[in-house]
Protein backbone atom coordinates (compact mmCIF):
# COMPACT_ATOMS: atom_id res chain seq x y z
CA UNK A 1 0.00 0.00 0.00
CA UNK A 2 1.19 3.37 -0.72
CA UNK A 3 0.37 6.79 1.10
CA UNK A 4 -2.33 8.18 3.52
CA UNK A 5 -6.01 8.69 2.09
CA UNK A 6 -6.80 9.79 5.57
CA UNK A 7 -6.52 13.92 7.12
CA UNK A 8 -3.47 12.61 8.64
CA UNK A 9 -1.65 11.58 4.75
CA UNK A 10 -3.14 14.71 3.53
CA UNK A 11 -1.30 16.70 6.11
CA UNK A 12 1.91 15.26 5.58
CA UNK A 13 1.56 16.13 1.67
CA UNK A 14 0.73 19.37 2.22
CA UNK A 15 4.02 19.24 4.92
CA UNK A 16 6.19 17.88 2.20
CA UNK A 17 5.10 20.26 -0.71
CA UNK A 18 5.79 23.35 1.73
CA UNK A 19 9.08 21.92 2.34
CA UNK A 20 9.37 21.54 -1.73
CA UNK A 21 8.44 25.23 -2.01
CA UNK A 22 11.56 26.30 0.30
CA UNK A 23 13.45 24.49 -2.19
CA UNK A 24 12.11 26.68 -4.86
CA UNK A 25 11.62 29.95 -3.43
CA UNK A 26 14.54 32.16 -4.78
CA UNK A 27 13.49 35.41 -2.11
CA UNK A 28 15.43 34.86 1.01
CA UNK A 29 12.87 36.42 3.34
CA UNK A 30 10.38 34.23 2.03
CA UNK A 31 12.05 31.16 1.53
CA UNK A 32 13.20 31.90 5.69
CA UNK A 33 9.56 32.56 6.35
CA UNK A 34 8.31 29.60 4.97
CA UNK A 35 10.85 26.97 6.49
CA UNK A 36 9.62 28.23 9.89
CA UNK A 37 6.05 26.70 9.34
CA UNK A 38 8.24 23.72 7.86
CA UNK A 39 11.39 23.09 9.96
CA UNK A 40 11.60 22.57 13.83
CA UNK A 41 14.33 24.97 15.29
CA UNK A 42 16.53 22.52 15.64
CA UNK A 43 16.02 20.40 12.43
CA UNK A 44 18.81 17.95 11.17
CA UNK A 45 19.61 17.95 7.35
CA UNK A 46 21.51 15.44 5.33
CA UNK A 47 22.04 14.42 2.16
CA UNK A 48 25.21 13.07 0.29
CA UNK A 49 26.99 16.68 0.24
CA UNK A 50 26.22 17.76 3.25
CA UNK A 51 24.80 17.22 7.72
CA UNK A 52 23.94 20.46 9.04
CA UNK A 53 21.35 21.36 11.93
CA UNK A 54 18.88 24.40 12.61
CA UNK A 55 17.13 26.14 9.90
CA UNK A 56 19.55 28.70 9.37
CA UNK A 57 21.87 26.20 8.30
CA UNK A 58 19.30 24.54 5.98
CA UNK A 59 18.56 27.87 4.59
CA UNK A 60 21.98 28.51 3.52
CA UNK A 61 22.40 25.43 2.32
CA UNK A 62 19.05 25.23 -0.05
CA UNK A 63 20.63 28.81 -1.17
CA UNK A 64 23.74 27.44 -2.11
CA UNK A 65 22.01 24.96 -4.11
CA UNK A 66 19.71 27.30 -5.81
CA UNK A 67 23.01 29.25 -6.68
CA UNK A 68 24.46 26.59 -7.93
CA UNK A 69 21.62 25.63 -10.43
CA UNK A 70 19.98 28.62 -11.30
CA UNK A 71 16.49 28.20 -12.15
CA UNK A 72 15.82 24.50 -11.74
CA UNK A 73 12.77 23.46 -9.79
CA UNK A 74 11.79 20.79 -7.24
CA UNK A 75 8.66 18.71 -7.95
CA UNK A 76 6.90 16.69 -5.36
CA UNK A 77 6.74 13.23 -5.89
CA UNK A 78 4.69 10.01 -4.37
CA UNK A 79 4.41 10.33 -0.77
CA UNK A 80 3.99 7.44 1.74
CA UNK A 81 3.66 8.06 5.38
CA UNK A 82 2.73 6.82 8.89
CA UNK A 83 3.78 7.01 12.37
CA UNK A 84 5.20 10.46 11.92
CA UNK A 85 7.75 9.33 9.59
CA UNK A 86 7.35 10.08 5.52
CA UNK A 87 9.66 8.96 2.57
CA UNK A 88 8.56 10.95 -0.93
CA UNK A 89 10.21 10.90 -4.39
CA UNK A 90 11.53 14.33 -6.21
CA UNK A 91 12.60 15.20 -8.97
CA UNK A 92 14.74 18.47 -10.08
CA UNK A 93 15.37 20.12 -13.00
CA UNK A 94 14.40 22.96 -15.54
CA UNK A 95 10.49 23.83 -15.24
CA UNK A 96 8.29 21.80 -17.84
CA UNK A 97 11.57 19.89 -18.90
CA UNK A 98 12.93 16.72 -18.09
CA UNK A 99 14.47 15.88 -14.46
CA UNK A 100 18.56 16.85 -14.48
CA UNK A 101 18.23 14.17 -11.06
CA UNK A 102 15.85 12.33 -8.79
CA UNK A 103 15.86 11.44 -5.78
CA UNK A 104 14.24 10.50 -2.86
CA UNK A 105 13.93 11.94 1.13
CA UNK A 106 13.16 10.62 4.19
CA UNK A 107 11.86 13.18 7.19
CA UNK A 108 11.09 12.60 10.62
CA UNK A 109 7.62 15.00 11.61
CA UNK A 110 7.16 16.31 15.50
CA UNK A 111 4.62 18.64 16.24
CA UNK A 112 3.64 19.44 12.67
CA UNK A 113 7.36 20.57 11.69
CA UNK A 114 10.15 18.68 10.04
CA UNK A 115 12.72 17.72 12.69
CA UNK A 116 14.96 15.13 10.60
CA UNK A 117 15.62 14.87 6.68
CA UNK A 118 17.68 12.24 5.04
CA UNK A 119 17.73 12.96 1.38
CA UNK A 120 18.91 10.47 -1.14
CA UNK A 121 20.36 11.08 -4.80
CA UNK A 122 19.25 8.78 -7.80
């Protein structure tokens, strides 16, 4: 079985596509303002490049990236959740084109927030 169908699922998905949107919001002020609805204070980010904690970090981080590949775009992919836990696909690349890469994360939720994201590449 895949996903949530429940309130529960749907929250998570709309969790995971605000955390997308950080990925993809170029203004610093509101990129910041949205990862506070998303991110715990303390949240833990890592990936294959990187392990860094609070959402300062991660916001300097995600701007590195966007710096780095300017004007590619996050998209969602299939979420699966329960237990506070979620793993969803992504893909990234140039808007309407195909994906440069794909991946997939895995986040730990508390309290409605993001505390823990293990990202994978490929």
């Amino acid at each position: 079985m895949t996903g949530n169908t429940d309130d529960t699922g749907d929250r998570v998905t709309d969790l995971l596509a605000a955390y997308i949107s950080v990925w993809n919001e170029r203004n610093p002020r509101t990129r910041q303002t949205i990862g506070a609805g998303v991110f715990t204070s303390d949240a833990y980010y890592v990936d294959p490049n990187t392990s860094t904690q609070g959402r300062s970090a991660i916001d300097t981080y995600v701007a590195g990236w966007q710096e780095q590949f300017p004007g590619f775009v996050f998209v969602l992919g299939e979420v699966s959740s329960h237990h506070d836990v979620a793993h969803f696909g992504w893909s990234f690349g140039p808007p309407g084109g195909p994906p440069a890469a794909t991946g997939g994360d895995v986040v730990v939720i508390e309290q409605g927030r993001i505390s823990k994201i293990y990202g994978f590449f490929g």
